[in-house]
PDB file of N, CA and C in Angstrom:
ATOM      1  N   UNK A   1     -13.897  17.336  28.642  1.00  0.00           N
ATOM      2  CA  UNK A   1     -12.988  18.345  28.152  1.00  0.00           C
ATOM      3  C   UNK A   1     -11.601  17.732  27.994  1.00  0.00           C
ATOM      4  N   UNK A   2     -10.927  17.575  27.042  1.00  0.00           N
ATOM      5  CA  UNK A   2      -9.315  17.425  26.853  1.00  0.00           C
ATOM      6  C   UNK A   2      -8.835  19.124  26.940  1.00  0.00           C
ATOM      7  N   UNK A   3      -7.675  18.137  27.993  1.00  0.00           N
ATOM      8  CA  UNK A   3      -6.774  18.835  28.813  1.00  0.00           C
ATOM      9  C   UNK A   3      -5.490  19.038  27.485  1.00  0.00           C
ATOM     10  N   UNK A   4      -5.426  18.459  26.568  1.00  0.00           N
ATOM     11  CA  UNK A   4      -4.383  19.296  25.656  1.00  0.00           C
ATOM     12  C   UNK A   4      -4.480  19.176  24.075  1.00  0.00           C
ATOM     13  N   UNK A   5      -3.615  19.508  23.608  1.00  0.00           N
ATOM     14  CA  UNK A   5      -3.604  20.215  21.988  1.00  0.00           C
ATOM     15  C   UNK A   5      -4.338  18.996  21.535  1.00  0.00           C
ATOM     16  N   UNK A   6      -5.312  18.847  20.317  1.00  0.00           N
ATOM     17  CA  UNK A   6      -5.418  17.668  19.992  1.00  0.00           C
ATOM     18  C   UNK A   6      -6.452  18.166  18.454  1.00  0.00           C
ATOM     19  N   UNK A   7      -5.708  17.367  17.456  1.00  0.00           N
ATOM     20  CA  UNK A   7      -6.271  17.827  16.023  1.00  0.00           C
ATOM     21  C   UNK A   7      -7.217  16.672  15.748  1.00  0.00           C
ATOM     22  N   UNK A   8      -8.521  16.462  15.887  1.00  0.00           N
ATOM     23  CA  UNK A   8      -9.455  15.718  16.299  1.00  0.00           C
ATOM     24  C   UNK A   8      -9.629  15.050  14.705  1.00  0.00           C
ATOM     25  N   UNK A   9      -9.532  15.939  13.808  1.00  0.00           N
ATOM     26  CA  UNK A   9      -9.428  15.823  12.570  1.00  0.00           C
ATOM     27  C   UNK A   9      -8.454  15.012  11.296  1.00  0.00           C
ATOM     28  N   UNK A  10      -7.467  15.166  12.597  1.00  0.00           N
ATOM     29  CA  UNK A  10      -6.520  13.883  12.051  1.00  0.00           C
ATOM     30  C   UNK A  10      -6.840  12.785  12.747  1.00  0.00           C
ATOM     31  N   UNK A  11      -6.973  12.760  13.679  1.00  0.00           N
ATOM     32  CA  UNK A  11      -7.426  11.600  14.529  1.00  0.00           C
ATOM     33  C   UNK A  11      -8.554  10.396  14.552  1.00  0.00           C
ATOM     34  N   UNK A  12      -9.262  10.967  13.673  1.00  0.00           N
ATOM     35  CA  UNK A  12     -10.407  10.505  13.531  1.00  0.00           C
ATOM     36  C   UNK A  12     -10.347   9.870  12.624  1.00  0.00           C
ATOM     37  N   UNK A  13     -11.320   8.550  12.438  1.00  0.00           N
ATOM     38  CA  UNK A  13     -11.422   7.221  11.226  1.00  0.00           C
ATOM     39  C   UNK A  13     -12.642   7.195  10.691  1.00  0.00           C
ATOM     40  N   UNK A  14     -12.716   6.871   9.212  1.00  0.00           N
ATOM     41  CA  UNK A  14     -14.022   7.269   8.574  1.00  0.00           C
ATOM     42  C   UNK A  14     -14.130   5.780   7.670  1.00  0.00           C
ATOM     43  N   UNK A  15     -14.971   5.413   7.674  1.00  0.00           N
ATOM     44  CA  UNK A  15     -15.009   4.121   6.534  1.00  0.00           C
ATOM     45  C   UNK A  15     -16.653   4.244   5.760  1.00  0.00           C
ATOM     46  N   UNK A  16     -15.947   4.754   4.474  1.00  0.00           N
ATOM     47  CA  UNK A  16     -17.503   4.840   3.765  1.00  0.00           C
ATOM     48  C   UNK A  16     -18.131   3.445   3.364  1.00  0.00           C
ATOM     49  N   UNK A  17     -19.765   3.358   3.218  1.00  0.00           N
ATOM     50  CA  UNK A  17     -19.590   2.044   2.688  1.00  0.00           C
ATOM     51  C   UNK A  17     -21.333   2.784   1.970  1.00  0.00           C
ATOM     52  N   UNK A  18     -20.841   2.248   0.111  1.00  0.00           N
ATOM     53  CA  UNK A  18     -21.503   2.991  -0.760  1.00  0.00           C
ATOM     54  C   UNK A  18     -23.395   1.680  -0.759  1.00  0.00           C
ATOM     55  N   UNK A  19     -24.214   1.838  -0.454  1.00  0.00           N
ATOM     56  CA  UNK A  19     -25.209   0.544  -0.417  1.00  0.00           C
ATOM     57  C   UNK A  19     -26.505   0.804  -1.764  1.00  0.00           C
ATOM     58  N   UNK A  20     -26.482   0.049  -2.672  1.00  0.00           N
ATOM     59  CA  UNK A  20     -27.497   0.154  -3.360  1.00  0.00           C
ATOM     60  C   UNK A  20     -29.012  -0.164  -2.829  1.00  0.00           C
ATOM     61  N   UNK A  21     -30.087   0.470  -2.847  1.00  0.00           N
ATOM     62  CA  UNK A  21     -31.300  -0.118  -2.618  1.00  0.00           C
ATOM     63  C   UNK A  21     -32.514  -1.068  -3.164  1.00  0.00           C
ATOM     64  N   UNK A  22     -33.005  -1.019  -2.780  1.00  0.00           N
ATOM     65  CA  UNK A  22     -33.941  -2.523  -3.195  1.00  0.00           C
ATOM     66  C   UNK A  22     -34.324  -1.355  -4.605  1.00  0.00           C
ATOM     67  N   UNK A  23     -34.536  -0.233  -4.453  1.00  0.00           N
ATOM     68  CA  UNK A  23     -35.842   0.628  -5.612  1.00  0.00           C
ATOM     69  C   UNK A  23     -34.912   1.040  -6.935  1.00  0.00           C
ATOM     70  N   UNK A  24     -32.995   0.271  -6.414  1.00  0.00           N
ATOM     71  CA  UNK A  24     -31.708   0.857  -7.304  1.00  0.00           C
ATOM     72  C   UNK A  24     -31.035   2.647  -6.844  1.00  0.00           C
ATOM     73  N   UNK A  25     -31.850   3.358  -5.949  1.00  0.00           N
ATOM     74  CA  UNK A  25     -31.629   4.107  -5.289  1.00  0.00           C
ATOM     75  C   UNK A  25     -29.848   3.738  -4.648  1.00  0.00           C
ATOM     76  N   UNK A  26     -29.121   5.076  -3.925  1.00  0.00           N
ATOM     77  CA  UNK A  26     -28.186   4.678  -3.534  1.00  0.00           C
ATOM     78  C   UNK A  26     -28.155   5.036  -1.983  1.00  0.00           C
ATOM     79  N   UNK A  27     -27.493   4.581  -1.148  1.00  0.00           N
ATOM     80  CA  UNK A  27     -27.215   5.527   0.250  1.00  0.00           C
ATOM     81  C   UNK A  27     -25.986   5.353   0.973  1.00  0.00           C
ATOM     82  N   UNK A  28     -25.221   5.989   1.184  1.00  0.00           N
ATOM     83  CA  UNK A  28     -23.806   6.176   1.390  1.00  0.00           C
ATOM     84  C   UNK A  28     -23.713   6.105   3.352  1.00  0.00           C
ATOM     85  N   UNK A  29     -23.392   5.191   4.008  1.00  0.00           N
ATOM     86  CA  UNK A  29     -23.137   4.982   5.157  1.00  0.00           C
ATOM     87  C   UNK A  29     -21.746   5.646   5.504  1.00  0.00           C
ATOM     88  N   UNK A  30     -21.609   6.295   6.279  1.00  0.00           N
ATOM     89  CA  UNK A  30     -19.885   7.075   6.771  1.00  0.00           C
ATOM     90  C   UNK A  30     -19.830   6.196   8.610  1.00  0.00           C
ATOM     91  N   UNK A  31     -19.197   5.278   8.844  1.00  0.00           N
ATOM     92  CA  UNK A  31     -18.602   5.255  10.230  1.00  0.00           C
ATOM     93  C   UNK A  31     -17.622   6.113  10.605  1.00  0.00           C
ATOM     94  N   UNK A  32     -17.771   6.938  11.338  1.00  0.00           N
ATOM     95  CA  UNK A  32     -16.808   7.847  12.274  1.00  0.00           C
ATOM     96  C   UNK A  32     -16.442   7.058  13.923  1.00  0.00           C
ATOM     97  N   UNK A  33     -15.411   6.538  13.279  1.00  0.00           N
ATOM     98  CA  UNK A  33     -14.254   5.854  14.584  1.00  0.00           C
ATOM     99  C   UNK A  33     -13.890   7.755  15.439  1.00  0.00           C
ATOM    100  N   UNK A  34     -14.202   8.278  16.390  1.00  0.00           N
ATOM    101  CA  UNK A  34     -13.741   9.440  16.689  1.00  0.00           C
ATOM    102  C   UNK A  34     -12.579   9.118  17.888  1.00  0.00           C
ATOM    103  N   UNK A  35     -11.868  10.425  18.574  1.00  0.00           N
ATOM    104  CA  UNK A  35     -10.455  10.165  18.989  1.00  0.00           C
ATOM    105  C   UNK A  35     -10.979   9.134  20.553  1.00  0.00           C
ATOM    106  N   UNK A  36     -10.012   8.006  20.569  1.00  0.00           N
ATOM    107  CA  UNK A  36      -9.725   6.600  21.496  1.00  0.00           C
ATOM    108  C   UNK A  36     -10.357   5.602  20.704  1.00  0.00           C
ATOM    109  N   UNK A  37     -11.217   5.612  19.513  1.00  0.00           N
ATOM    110  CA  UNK A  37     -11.614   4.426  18.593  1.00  0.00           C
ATOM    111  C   UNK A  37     -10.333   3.737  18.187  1.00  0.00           C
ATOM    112  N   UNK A  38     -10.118   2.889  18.230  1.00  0.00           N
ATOM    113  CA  UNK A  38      -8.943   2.061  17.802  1.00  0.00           C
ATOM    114  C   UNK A  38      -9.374   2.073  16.331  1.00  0.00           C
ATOM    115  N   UNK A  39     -10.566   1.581  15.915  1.00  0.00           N
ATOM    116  CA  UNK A  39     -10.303   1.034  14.255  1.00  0.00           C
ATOM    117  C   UNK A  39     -11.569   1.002  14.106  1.00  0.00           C
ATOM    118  N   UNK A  40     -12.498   0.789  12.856  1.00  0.00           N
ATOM    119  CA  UNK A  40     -13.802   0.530  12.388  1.00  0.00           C
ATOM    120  C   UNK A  40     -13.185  -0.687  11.857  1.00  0.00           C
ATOM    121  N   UNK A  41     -14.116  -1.480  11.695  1.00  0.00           N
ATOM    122  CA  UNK A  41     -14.210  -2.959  11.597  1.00  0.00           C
ATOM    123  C   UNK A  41     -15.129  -2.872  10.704  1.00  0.00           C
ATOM    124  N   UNK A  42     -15.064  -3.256   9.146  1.00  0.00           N
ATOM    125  CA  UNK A  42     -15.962  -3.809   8.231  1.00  0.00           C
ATOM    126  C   UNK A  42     -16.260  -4.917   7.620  1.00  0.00           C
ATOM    127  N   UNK A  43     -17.317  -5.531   8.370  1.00  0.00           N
ATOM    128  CA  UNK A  43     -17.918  -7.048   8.106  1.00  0.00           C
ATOM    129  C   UNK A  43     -17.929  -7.654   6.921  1.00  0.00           C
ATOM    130  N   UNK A  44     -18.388  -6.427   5.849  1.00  0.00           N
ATOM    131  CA  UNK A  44     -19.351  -6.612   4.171  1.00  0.00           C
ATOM    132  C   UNK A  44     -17.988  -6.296   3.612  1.00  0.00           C
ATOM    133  N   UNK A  45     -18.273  -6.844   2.154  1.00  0.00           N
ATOM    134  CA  UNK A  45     -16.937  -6.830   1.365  1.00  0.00           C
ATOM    135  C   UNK A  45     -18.005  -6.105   0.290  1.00  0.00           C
ATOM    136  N   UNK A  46     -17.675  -5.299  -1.499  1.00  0.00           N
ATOM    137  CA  UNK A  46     -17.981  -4.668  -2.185  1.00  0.00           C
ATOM    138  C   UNK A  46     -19.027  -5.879  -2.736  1.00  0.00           C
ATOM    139  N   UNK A  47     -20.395  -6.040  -2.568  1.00  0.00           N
ATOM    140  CA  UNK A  47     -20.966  -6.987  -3.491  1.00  0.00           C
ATOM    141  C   UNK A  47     -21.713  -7.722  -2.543  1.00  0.00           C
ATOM    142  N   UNK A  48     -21.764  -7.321  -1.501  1.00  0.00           N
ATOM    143  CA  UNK A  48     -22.168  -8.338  -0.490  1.00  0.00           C
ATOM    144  C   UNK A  48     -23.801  -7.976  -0.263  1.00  0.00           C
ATOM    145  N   UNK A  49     -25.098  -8.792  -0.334  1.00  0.00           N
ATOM    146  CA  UNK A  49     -26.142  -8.365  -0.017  1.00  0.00           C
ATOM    147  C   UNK A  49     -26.726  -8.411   1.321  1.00  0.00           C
ATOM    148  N   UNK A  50     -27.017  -7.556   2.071  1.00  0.00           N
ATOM    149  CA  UNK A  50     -27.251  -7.342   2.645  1.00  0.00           C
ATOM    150  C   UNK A  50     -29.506  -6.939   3.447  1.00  0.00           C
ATOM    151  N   UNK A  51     -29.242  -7.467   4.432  1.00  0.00           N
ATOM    152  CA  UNK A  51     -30.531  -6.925   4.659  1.00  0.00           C
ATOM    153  C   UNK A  51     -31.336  -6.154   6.437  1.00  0.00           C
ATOM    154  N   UNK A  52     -32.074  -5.918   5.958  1.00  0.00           N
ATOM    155  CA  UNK A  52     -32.671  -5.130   7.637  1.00  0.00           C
ATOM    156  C   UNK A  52     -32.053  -5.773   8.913  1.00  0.00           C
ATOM    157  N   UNK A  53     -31.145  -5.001   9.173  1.00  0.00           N
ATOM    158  CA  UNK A  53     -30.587  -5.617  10.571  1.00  0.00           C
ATOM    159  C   UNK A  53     -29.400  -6.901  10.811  1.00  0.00           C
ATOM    160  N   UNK A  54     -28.777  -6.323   9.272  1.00  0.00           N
ATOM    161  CA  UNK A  54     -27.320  -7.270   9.331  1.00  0.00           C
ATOM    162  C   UNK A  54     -26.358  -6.155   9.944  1.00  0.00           C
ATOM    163  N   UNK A  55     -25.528  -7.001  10.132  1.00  0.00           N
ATOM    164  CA  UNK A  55     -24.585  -6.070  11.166  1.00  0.00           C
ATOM    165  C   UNK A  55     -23.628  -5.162   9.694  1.00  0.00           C
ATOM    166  N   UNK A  56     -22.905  -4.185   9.532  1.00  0.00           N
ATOM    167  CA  UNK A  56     -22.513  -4.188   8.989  1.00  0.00           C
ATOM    168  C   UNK A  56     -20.914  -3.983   9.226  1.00  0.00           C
ATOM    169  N   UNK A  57     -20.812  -3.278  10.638  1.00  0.00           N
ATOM    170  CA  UNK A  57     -18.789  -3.230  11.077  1.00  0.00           C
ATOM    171  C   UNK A  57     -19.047  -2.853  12.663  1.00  0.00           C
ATOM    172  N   UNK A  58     -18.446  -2.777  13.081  1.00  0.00           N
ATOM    173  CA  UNK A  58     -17.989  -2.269  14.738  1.00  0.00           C
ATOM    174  C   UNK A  58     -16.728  -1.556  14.721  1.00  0.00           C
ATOM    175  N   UNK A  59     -17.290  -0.773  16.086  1.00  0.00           N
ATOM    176  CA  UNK A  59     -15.954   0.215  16.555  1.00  0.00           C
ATOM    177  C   UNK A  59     -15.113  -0.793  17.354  1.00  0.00           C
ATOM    178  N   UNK A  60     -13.840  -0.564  17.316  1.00  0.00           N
ATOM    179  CA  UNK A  60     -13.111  -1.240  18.327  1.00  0.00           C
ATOM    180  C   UNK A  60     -12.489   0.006  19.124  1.00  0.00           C
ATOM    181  N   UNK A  61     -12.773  -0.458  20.402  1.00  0.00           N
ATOM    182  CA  UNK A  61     -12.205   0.151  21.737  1.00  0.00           C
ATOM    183  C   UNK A  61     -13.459   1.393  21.410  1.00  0.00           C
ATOM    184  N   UNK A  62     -14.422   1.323  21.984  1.00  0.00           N
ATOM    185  CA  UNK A  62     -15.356   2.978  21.831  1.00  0.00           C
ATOM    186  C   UNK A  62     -15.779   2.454  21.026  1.00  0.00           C
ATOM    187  N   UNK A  63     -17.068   3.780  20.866  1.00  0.00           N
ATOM    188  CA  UNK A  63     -17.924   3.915  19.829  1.00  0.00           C
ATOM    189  C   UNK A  63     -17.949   5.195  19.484  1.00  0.00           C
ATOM    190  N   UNK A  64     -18.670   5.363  18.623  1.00  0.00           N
ATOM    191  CA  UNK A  64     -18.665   6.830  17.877  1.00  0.00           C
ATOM    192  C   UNK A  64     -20.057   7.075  16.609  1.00  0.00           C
ATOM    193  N   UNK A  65     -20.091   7.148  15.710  1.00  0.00           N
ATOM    194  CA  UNK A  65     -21.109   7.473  15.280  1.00  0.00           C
ATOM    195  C   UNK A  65     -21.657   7.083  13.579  1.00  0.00           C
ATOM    196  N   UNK A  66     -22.389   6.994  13.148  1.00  0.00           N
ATOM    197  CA  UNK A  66     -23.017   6.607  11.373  1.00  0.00           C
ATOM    198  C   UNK A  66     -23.753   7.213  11.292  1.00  0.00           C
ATOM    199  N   UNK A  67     -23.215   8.363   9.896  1.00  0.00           N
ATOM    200  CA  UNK A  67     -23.897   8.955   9.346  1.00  0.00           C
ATOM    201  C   UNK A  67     -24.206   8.278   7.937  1.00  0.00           C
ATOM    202  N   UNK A  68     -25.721   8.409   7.820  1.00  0.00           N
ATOM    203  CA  UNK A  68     -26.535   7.734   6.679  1.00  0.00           C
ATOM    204  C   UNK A  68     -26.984   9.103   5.705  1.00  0.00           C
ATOM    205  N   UNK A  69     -26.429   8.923   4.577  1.00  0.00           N
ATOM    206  CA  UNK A  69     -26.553   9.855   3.560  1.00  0.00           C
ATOM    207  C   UNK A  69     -27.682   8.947   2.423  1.00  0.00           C
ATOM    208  N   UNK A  70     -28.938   9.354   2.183  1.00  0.00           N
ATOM    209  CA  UNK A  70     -29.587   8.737   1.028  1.00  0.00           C
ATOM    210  C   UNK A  70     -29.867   9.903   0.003  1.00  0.00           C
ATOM    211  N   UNK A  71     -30.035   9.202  -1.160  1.00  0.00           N
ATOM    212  CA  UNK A  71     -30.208   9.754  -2.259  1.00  0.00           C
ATOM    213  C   UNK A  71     -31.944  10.269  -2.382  1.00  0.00           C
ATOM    214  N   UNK A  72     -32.027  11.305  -2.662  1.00  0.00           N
ATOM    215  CA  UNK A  72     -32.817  11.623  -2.559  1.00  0.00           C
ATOM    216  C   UNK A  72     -34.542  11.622  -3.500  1.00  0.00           C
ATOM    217  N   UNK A  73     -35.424  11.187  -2.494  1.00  0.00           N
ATOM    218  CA  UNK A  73     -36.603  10.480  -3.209  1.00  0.00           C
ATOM    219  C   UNK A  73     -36.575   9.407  -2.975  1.00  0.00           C
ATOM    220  N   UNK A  74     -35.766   8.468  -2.574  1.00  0.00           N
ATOM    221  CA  UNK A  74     -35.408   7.383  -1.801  1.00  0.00           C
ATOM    222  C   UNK A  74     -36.087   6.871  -0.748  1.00  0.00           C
ATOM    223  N   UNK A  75     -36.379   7.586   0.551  1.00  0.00           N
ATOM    224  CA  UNK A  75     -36.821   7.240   1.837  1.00  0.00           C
ATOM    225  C   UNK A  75     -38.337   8.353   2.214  1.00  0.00           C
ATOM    226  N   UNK A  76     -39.312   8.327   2.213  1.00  0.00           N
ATOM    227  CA  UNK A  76     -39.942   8.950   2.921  1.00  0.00           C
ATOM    228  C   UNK A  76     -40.468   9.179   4.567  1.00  0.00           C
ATOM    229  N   UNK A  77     -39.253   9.702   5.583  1.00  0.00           N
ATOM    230  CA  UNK A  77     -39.188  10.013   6.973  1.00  0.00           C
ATOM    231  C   UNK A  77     -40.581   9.918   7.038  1.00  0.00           C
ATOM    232  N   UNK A  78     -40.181   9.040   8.857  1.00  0.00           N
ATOM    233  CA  UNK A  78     -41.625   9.446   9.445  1.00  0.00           C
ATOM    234  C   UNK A  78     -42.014  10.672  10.224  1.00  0.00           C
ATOM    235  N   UNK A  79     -43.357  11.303  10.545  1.00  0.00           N
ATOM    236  CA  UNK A  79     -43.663  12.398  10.869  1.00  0.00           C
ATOM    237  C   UNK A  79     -42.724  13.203  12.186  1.00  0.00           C
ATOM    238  N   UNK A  80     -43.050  12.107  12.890  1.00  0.00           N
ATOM    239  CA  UNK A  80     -42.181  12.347  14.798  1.00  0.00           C
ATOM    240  C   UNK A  80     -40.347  13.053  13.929  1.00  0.00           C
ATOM    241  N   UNK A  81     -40.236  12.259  13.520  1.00  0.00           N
ATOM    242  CA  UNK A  81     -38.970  12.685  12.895  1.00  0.00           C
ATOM    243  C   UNK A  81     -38.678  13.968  12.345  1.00  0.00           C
ATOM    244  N   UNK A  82     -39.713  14.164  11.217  1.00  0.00           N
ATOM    245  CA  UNK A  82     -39.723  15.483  10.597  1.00  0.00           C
ATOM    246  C   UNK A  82     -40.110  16.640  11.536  1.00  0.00           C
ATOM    247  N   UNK A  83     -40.971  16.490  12.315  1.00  0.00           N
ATOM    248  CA  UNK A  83     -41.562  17.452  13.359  1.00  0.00           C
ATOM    249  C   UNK A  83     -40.390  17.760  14.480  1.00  0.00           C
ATOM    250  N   UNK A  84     -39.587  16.942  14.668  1.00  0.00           N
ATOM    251  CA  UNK A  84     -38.320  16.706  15.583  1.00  0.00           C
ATOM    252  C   UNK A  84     -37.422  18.352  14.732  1.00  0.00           C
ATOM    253  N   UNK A  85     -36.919  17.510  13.636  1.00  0.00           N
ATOM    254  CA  UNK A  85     -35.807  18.216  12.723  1.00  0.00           C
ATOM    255  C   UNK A  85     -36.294  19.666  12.671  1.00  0.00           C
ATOM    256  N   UNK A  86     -37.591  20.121  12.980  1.00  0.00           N
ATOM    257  CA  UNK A  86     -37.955  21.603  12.597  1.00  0.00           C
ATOM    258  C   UNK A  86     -37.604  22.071  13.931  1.00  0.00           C
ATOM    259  N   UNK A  87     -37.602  22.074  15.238  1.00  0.00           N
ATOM    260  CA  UNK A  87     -37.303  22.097  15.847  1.00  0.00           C
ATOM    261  C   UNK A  87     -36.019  21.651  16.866  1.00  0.00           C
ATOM    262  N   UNK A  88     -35.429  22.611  17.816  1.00  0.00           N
ATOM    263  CA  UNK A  88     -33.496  21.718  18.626  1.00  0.00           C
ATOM    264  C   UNK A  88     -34.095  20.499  19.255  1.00  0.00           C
ATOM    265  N   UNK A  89     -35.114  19.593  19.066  1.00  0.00           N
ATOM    266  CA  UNK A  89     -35.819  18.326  19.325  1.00  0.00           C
ATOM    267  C   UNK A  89     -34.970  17.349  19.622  1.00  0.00           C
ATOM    268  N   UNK A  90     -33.594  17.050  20.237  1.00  0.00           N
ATOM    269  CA  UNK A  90     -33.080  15.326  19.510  1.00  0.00           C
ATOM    270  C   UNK A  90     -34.221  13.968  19.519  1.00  0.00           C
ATOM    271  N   UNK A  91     -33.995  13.785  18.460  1.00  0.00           N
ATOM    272  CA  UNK A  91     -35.517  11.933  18.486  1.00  0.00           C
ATOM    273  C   UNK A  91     -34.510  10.914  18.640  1.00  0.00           C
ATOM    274  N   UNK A  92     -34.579  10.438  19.919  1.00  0.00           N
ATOM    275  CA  UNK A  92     -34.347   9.058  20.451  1.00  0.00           C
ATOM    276  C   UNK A  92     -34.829   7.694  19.270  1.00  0.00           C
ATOM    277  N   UNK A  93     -33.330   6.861  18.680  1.00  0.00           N
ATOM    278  CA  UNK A  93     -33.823   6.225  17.766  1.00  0.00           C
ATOM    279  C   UNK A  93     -33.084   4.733  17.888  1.00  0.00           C
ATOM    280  N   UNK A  94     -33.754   3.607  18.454  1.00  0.00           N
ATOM    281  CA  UNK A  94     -33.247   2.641  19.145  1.00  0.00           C
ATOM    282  C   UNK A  94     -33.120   1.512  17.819  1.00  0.00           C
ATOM    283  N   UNK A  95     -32.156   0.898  17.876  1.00  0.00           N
ATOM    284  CA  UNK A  95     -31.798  -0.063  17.371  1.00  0.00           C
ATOM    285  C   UNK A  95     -32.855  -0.767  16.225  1.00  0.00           C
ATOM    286  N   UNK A  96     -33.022  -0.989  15.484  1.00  0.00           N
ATOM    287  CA  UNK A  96     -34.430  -1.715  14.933  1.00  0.00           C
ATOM    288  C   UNK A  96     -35.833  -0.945  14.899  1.00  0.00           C
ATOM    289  N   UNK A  97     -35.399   0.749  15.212  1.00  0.00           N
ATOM    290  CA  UNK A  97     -36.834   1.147  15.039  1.00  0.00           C
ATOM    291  C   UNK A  97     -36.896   1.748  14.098  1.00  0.00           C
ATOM    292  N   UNK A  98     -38.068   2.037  13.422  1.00  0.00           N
ATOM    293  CA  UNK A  98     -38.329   2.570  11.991  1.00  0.00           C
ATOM    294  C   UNK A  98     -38.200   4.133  12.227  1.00  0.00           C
ATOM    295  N   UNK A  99     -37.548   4.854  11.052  1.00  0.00           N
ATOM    296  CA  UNK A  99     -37.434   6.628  11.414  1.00  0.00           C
ATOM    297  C   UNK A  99     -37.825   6.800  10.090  1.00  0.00           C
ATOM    298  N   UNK A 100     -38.128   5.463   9.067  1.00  0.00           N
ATOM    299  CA  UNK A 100     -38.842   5.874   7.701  1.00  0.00           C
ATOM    300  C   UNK A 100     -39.150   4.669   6.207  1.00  0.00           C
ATOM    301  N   UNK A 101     -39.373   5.079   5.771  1.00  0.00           N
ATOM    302  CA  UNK A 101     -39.805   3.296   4.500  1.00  0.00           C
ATOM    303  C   UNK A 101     -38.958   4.163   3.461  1.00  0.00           C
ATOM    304  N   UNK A 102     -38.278   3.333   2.645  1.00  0.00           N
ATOM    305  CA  UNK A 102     -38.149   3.090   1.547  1.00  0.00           C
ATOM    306  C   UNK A 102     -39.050   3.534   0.263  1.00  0.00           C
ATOM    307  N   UNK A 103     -38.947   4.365  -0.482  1.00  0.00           N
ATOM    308  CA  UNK A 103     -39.776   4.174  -2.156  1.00  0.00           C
ATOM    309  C   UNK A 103     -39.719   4.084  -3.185  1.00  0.00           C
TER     310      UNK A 103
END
């Protein structure tokens, strides 16, 4: 709980980073630096290729959160996942594990 006034909304750091896919599909990555994040740190420059399990930025001081926006028809989720989302389920999703393929 914070103990005083605090506009979380200004405070907060966002760094989009726009990624084309292997199928030409698109998917839009958002880092949210949230309040005590010092800065998002972005590794990749506009053009840079990238693949499964390159790093792409870090939080400095804290962490906070990536939201993955894909275009849709793009990814087909796996089941545990979808069965999760119908339900207040949270699915535990560790580093390098699959939550869906590509199409």
């Amino acid at each position: 709980m914070v103990n005083s006034e605090l506009n979380v909304f200004c405070k907060n750091r966002r760094d989009v980073t726009t990624i084309t896919l292997p199928s030409g599909g698109k998917m839009v990555s958002v880092a949210v630096g949230a309040m005590l994040v010092g800065s998002v740190v972005q590794l990749r420059k506009e053009g840079d290729v990238v693949k499964r399990g390159d790093e792409l930025g870090y939080f400095q001081y804290g962490g906070s959160t990536v939201i993955n926006v894909f275009q849709k028809g793009t990814v087909e989720w796996d089941d545990d996942l979808l069965a999760n989302s119908k339900t207040p389920i949270e699915t535990v999703v560790r580093v390098g594990e699959q939550i869906g393929k590509f199409v």
